[in-house]
Protein backbone atom coordinates (compact mmCIF):
# COMPACT_ATOMS: atom_id res chain seq x y z
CA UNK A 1 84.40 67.94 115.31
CA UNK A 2 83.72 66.29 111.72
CA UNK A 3 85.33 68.02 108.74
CA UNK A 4 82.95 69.98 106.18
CA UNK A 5 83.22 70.42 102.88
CA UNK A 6 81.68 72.27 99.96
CA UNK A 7 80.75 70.48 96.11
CA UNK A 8 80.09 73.65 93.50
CA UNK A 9 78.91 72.11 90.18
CA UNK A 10 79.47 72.89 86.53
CA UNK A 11 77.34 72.02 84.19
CA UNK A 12 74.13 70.27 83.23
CA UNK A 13 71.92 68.02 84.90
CA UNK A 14 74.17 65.11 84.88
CA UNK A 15 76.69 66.74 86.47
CA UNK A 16 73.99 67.99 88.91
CA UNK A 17 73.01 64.81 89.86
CA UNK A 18 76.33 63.37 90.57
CA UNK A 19 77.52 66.11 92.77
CA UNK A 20 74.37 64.80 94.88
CA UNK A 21 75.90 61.89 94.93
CA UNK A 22 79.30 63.12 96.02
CA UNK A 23 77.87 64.81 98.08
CA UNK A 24 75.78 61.84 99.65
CA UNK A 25 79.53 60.02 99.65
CA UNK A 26 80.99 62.28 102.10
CA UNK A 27 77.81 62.14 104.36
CA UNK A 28 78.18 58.64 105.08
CA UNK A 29 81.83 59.20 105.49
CA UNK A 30 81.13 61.09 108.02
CA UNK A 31 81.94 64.97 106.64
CA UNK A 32 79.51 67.87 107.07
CA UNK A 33 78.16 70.30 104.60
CA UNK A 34 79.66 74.01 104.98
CA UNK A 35 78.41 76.91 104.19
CA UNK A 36 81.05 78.04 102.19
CA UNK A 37 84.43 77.84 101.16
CA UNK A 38 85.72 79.18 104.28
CA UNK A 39 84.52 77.03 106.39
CA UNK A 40 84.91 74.15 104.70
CA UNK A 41 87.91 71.51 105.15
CA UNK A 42 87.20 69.90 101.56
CA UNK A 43 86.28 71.62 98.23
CA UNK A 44 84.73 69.14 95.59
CA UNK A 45 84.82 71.12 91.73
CA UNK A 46 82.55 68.87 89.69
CA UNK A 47 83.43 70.09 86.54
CA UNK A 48 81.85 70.31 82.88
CA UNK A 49 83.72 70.68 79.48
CA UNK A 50 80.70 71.43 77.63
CA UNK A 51 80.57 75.23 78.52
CA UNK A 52 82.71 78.20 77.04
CA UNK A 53 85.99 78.60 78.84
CA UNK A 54 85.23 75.66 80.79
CA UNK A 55 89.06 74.97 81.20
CA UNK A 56 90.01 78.84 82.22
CA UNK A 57 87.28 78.95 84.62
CA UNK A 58 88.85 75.52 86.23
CA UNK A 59 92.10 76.30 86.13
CA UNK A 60 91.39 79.94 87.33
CA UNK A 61 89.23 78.77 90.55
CA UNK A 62 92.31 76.29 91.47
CA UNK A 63 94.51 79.16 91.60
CA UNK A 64 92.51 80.77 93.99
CA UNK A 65 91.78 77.92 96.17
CA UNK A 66 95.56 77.42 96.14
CA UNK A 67 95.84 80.33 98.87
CA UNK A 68 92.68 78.83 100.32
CA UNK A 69 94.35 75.52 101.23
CA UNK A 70 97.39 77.19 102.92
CA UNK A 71 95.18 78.96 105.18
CA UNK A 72 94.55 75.50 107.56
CA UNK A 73 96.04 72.22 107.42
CA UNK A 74 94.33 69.12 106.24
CA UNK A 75 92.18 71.36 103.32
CA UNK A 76 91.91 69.36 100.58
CA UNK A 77 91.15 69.77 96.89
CA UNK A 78 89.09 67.61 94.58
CA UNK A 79 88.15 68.09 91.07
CA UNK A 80 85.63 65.71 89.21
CA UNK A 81 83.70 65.70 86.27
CA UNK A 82 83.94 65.17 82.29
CA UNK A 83 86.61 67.92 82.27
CA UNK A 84 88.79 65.91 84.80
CA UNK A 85 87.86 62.86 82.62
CA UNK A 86 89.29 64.64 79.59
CA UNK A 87 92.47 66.58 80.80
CA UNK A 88 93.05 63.52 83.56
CA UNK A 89 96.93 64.03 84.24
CA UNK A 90 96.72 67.66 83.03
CA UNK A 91 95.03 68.78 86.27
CA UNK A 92 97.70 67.28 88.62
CA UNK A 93 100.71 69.21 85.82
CA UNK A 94 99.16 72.27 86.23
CA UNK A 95 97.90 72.67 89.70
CA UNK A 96 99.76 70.62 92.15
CA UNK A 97 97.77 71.43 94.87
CA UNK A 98 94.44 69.39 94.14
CA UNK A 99 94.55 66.16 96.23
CA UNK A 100 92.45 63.89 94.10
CA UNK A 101 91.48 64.31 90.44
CA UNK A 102 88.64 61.57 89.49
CA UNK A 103 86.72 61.50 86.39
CA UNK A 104 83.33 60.30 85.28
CA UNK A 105 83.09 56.83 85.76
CA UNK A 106 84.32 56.73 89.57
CA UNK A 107 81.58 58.76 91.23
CA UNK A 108 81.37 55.73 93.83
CA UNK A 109 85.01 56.16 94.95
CA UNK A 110 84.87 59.66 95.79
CA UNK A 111 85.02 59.39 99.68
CA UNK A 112 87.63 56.52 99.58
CA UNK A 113 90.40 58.48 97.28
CA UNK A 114 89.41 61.78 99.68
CA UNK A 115 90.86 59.46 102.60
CA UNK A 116 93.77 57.58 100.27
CA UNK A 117 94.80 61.21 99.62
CA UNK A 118 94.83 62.19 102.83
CA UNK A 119 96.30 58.73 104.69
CA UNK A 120 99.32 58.72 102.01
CA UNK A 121 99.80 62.98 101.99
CA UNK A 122 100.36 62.32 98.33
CA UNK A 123 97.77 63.52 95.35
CA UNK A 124 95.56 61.10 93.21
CA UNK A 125 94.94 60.86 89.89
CA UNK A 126 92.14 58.42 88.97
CA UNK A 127 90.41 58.41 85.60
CA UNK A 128 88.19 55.41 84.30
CA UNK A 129 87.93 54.61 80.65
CA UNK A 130 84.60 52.36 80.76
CA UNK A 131 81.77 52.19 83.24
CA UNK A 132 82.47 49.99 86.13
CA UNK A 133 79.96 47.14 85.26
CA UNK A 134 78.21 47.14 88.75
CA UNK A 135 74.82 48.89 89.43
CA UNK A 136 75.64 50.88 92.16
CA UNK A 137 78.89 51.95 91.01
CA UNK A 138 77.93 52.72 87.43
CA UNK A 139 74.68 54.80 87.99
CA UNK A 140 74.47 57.98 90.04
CA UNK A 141 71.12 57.23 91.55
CA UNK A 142 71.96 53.84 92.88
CA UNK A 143 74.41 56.21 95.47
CA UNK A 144 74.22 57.88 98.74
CA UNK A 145 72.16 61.39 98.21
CA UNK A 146 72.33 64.77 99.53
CA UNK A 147 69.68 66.82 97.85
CA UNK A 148 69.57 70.34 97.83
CA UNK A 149 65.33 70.38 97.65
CA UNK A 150 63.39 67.68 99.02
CA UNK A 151 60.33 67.48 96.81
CA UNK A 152 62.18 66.82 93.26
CA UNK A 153 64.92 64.96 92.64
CA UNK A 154 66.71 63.41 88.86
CA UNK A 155 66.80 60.00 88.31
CA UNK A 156 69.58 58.27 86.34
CA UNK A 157 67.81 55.80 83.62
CA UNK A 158 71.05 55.62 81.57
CA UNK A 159 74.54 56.47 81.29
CA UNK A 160 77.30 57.29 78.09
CA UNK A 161 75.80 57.90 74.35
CA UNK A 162 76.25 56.34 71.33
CA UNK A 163 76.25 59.20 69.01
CA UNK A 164 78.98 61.08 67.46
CA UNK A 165 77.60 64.77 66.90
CA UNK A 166 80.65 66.99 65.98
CA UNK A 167 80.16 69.84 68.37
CA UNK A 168 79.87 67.68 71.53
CA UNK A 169 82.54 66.15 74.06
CA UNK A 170 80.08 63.63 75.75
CA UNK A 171 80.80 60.47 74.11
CA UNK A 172 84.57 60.67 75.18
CA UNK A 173 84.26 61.71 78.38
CA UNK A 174 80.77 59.36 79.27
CA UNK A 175 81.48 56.51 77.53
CA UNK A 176 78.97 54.39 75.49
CA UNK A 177 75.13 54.22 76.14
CA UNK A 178 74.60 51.81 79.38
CA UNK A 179 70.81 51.74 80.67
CA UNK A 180 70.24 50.83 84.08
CA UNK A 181 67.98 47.92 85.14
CA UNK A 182 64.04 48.74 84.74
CA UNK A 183 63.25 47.58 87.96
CA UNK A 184 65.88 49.53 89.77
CA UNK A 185 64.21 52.74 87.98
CA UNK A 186 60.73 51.93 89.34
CA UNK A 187 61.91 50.73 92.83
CA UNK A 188 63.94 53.83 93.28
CA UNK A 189 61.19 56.68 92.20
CA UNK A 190 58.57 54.37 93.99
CA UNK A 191 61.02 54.93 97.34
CA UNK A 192 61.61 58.17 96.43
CA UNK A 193 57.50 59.11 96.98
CA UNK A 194 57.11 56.97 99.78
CA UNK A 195 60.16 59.91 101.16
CA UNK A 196 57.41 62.73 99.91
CA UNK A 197 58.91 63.42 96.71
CA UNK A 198 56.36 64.23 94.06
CA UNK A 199 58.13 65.10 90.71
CA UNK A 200 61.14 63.24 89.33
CA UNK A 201 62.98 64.10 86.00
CA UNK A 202 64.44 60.98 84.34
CA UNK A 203 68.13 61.41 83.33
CA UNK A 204 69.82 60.35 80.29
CA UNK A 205 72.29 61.79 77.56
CA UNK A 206 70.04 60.31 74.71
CA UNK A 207 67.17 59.48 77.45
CA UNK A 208 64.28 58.29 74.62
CA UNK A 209 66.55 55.31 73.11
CA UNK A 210 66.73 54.15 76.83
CA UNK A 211 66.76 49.65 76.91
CA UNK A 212 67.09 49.22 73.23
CA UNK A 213 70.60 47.79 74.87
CA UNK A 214 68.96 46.06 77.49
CA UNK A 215 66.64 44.64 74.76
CA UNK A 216 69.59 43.41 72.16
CA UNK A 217 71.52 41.78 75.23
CA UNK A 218 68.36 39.81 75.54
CA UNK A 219 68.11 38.37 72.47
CA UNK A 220 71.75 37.67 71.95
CA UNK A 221 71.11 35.79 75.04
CA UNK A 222 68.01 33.91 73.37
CA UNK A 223 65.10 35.62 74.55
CA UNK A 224 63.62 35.48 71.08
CA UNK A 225 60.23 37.70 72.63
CA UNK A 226 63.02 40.59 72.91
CA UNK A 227 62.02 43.39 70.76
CA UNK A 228 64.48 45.45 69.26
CA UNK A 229 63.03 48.88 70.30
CA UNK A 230 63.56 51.06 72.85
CA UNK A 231 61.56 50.95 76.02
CA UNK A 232 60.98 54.34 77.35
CA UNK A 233 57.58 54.64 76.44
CA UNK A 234 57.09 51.74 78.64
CA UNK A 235 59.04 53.45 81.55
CA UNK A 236 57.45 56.40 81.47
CA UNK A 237 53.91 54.71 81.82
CA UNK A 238 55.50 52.68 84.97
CA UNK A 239 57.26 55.83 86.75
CA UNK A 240 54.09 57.59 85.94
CA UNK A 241 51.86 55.15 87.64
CA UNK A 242 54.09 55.21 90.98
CA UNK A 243 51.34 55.95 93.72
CA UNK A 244 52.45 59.73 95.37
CA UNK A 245 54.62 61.07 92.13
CA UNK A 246 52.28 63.98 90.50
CA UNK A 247 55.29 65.01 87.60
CA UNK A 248 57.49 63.38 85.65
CA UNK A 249 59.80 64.90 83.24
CA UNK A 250 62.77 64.16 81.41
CA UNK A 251 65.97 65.00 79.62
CA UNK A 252 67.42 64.78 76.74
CA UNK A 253 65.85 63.31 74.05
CA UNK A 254 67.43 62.99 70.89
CA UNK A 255 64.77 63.62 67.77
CA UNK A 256 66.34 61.26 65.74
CA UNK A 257 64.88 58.60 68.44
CA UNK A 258 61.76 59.73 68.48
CA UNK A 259 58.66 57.65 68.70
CA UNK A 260 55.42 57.61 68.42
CA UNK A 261 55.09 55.52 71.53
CA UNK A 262 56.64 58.28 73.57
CA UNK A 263 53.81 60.75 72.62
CA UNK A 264 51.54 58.25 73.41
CA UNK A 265 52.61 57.53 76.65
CA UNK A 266 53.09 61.14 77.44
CA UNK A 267 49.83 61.73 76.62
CA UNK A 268 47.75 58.80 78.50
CA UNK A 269 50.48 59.07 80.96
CA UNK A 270 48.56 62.27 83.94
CA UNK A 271 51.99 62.52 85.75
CA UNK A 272 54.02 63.12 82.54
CA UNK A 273 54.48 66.67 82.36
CA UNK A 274 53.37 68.78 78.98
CA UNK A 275 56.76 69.43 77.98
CA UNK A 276 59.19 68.39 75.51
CA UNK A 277 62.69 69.37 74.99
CA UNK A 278 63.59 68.96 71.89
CA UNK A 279 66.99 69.80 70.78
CA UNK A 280 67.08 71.26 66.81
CA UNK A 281 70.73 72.50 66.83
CA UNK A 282 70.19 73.93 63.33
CA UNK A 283 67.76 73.79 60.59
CA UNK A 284 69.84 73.87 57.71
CA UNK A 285 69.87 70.07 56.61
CA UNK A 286 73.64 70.60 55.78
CA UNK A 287 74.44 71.51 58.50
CA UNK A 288 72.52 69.09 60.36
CA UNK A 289 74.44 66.60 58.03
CA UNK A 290 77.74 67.93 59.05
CA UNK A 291 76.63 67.99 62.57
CA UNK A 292 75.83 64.07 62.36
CA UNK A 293 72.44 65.00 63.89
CA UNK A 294 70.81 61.95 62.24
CA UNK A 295 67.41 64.17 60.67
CA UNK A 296 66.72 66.74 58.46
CA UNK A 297 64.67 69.95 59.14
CA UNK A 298 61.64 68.66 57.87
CA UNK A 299 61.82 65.30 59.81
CA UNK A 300 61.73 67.55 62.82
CA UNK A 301 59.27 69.41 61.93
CA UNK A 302 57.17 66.57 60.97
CA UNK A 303 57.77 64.74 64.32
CA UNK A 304 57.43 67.82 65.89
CA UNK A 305 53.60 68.02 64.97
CA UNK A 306 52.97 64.16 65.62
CA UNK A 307 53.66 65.44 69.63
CA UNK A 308 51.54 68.15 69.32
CA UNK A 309 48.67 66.01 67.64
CA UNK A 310 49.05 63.44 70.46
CA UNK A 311 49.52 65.39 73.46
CA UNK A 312 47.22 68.06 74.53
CA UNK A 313 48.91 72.09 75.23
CA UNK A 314 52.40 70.77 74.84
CA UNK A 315 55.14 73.03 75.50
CA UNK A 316 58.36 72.56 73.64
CA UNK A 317 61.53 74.12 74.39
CA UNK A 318 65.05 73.55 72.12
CA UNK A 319 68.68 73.93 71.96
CA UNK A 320 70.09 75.74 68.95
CA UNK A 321 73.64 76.27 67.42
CA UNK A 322 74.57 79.55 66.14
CA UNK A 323 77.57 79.27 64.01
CA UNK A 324 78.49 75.96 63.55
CA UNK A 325 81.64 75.98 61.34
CA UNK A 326 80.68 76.16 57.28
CA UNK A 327 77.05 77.73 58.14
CA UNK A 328 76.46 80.03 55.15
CA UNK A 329 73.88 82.87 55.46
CA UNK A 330 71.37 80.24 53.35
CA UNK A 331 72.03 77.75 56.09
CA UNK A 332 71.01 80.46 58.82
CA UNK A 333 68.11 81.61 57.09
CA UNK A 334 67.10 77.89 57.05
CA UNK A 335 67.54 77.80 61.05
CA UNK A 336 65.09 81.07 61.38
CA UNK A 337 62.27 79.28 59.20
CA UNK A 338 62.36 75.98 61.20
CA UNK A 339 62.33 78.06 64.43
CA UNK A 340 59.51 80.13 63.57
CA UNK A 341 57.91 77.52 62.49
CA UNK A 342 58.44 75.54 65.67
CA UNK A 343 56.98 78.24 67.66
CA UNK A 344 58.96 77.20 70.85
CA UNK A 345 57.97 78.04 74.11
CA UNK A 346 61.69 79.05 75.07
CA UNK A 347 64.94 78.02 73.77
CA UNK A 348 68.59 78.27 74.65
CA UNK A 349 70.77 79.34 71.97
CA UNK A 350 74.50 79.07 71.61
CA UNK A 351 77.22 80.73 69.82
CA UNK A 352 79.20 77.44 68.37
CA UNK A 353 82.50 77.15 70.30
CA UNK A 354 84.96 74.68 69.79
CA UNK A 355 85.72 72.10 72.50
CA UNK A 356 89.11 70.52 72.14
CA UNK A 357 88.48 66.70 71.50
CA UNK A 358 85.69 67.39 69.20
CA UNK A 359 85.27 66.51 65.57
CA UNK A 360 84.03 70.52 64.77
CA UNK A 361 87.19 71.46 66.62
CA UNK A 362 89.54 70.86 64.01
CA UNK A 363 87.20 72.35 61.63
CA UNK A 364 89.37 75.81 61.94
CA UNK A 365 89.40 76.19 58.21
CA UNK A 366 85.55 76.98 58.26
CA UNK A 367 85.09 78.54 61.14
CA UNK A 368 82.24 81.62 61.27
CA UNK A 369 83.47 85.24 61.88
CA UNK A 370 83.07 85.96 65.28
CA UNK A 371 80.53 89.26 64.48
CA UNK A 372 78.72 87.17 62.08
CA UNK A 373 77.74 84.61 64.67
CA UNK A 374 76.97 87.48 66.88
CA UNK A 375 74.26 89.15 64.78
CA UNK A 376 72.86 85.66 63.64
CA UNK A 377 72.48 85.44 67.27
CA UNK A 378 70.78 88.15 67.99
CA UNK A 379 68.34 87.56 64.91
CA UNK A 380 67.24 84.16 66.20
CA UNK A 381 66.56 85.55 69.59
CA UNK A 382 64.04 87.74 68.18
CA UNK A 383 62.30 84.85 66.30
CA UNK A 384 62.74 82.94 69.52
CA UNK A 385 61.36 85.58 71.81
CA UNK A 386 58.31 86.69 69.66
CA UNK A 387 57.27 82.94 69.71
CA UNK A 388 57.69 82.79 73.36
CA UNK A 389 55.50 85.56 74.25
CA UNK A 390 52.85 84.87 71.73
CA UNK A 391 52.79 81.54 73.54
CA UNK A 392 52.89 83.24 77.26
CA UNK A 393 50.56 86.04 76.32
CA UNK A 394 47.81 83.24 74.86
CA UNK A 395 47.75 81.77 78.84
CA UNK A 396 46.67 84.99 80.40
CA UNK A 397 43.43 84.47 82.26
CA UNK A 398 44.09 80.59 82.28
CA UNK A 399 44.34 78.63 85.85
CA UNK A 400 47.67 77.02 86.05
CA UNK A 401 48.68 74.30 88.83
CA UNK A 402 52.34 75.51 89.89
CA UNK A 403 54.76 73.69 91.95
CA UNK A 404 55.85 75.93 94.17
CA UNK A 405 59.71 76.87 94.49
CA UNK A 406 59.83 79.58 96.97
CA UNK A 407 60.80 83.08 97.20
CA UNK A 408 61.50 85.13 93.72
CA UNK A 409 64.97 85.71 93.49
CA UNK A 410 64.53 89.62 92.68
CA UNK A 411 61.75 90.05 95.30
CA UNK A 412 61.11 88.27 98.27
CA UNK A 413 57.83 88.87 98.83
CA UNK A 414 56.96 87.04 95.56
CA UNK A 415 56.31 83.47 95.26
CA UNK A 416 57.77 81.75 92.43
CA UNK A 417 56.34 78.29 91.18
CA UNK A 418 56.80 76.32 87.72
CA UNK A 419 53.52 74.61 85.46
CA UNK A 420 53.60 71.43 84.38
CA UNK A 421 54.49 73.01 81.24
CA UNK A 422 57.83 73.98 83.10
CA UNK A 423 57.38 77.86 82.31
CA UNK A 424 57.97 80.75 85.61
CA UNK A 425 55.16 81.74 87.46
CA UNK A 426 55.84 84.50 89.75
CA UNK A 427 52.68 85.50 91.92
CA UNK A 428 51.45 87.05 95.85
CA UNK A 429 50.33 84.39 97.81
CA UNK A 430 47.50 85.33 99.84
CA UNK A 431 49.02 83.17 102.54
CA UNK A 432 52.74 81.35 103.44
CA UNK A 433 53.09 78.66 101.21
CA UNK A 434 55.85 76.11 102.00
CA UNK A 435 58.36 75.25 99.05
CA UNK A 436 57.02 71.69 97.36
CA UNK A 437 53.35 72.72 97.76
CA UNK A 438 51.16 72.76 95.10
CA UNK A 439 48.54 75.68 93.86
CA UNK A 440 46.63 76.94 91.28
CA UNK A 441 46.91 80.36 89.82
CA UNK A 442 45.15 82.78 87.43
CA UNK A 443 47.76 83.89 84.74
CA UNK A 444 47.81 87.79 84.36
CA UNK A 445 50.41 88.42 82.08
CA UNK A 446 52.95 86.79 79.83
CA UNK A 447 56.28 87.77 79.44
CA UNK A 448 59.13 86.11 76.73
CA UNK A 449 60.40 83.84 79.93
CA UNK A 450 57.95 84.39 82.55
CA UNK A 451 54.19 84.49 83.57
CA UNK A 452 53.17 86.70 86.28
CA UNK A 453 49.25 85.33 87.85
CA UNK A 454 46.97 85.59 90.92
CA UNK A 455 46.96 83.11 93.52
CA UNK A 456 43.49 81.08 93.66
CA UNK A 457 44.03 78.41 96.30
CA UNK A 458 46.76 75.81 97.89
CA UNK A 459 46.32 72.40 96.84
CA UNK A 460 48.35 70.50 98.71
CA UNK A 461 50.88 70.41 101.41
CA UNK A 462 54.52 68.85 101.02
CA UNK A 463 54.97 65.56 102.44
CA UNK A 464 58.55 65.32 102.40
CA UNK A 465 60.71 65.23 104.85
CA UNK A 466 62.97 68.78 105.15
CA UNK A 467 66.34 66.58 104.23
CA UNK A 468 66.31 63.12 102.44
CA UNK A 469 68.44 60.75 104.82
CA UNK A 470 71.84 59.55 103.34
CA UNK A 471 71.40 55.79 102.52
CA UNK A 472 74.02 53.26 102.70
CA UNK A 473 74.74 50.86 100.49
């Protein structure tokens, strides 16, 4: 009987993506997936140090799954991810137990240190500093897969960033910006449809400056027709012209990288989704500064209306700070005009927290009151949500194709699907519909961060297979 194990991931996308990977590892190793915990023989924690608590939660799950090993012999422990990249020997001090620790950069090795662990009865502790310069080993997507749905899946375009914003953790524990070979992009969402996937998301911490690197390695190696520019635009026009793929998204932009050329292509591009996410983080210009954001308020705002211009009903959705160490109540009232004047679709908003490693970390001295980040909260939530349902309430009695995701999670006899602008649709379908089918639906009310419509007819079937086959290497 093979062994089974479990991955349970932390984080964002990224993180997502590689525990697919891990995932696809231990597949073509030969392990099973479990159902849970308790049935499992290995327990994979993929880890993020992004989040609040992020190092009590990890530390607090290990102690439980400290019993959990005893239970049967042979369980094994591994932790992963850009907290394991950041504490590295930390994990083995304070919990013992976990077999293999393995950070960022060594996705690839994941089933060979499970069996080094286990063949030597001895834990491992294996932490990267730099990329390992090899496609398959240095992008997530060039892996084995397991995915959890069969219709979507995230493709890696680029790895590490090159920024240094004060609040965030990612440069340490991702290393610098690496983009992966064009061609590998296109070949692997091209053999991704021909499996019956129809929307891909294109991954990247700073995903709009992806092959400016690419392009300065070619000049420095004298191709003087190398132009120093980006080359996203570019790749979003080729993924978007991949016969079979009906969406394309992506994730993160940065706004200080924003182009012209993007809109563009988003906009000539059908399969490029109506959506932006486009991360503000404050709109206090100060703070901004402080942040090393790279833009002031009214640059946003100015590039914000160059997307709308260019692409038709775009949908834009943020990422704001609440907080940030030396905001002043001038600074905050700064943030509320750009957001209202944004009028996002949605937004997720953060109280500022520090994460150790961070520049804003040691910036105790000017830390925010704890209630006074609170009620700024609260205030931008209102701004956010009274934009949000001004937006939502302005689609009712529109038809809106949805991608559908399955049952609601509060009521099973409601069908959930998502627009191409990625908002909620929840809706009765006059018939089964299978998850990765598209339809088209009246819209008969808007809420802040859902739509509720009428079902109108099924478009088209899913083509994909129920599981996407682990691939070797």
């Amino acid at each position: 009987m093979s062994r089974r194990y479990v991955v349970h991931t932390y984080g964002c996308q990224m993180n997502e993506h590689d525990s697919e990977r891990i995932a696809g590892l231990l597949e073509a190793d030969g392990l099973t997936p479990a159902d849970s915990d308790d049935d499992a023989d290995v327990v994979v924690l993929n880890t993020c140090c992004i989040r609040e608590n992020a190092d009590n939660k990890l530390y607090g799950n290990l102690g439980h799954l400290k019993a959990w090993k005893g239970e049967r012999q042979g369980r094994q422990i591994v932790v992963s991810g850009c907290l394991a990249q950041k504490d590295q020997d930390l994990v083995a001090r304070k919990a013992g137990h976990v077999d293999v620790v393995m950070g960022t950069h060594n996705v690839h090795r994941a089933a060979e240190l499970l069996r080094q662990a286990e063949a030597s009865s001895s834990p491992i502790t294996e932490i990267l500093h730099e990329a390992v310069i090899d496609d398959h080993a240095m992008f997530p997507s060039a892996l084995p897969a397991r995915r959890e749905t069969s219709y979507n899946a995230w493709v890696t375009i680029q790895i590490g960033c090159d920024n240094n914003c004060a609040f965030c953790i990612v440069p340490a524990v991702r290393g610098a910006e690496i983009s992966r070979p064009y061609r590998d992009i296109v070949a692997e969402v091209a053999e991704l449809a021909a499996q019956g996937v129809t929307e891909v998301t294109l991954l990247g911490q700073n995903v709009n400056s992806y092959g400016r690197d690419i392009q300065l390695a070619a000049r420095q190696a004298g191709d003087d027709s190398a132009r120093l520019r980006p080359l996203f635009s570019d790749l979003l026009r080729d993924v978007g012209a991949v016969d079979g793929i009906r969406r394309v998204r992506y994730t993160s932009p940065h706004p200080k990288d924003m182009r012209p050329d993007t809109f563009a292509a988003m906009a000539e591009t059908s399969a490029v989704c109506e959506h932006l996410h486009y991360p503000l983080q404050s709109g206090s210009d100060r703070v901004l500064a402080s942040m090393h954001r790279g833009y002031t308020g009214e640059r946003y705002l100015e590039r914000l209306g160059q997307a709308r211009s260019a692409i038709d009903d775009l949908a834009v959705s943020t990422d704001i700070i609440v907080g940030f160490p030396g905001e002043t109540d001038d600074d905050f009232e700064r943030t509320l005009e750009v957001a209202a004047a944004a009028e996002y679709d949605y937004a997720y908003t953060f109280i500022f927290s520090p994460r150790p490693g961070t520049e804003a970390a040691d910036m105790e001295a000017e830390f925010v009151d704890g209630a006074v980040a609170a009620e700024r909260f609260q205030r931008l939530r209102l701004v956010v949500e009274r934009s949000a349902l001004r937006k939502h309430e302005a689609r009712v009695g529109r038809t809106e194709e949805v991608l559908i995701e399955g049952p609601s999670k509060r009521d099973p006899e409601v069908t959930s699907g998502r627009t191409r602008q990625n908002k909620l649709v929840h809706f009765r379908a006059a018939q089964p519909l299978r998850i990765g089918s598209y339809a088209t639906v009246e819209i008969t009310r808007g809420a802040p961060h859902f739509l509720e419509a009428r079902f109108v007819e099924l478009l088209a079937e899913p083509t994909h297979k129920l599981r996407i086959p682990v691939v070797s290497l």
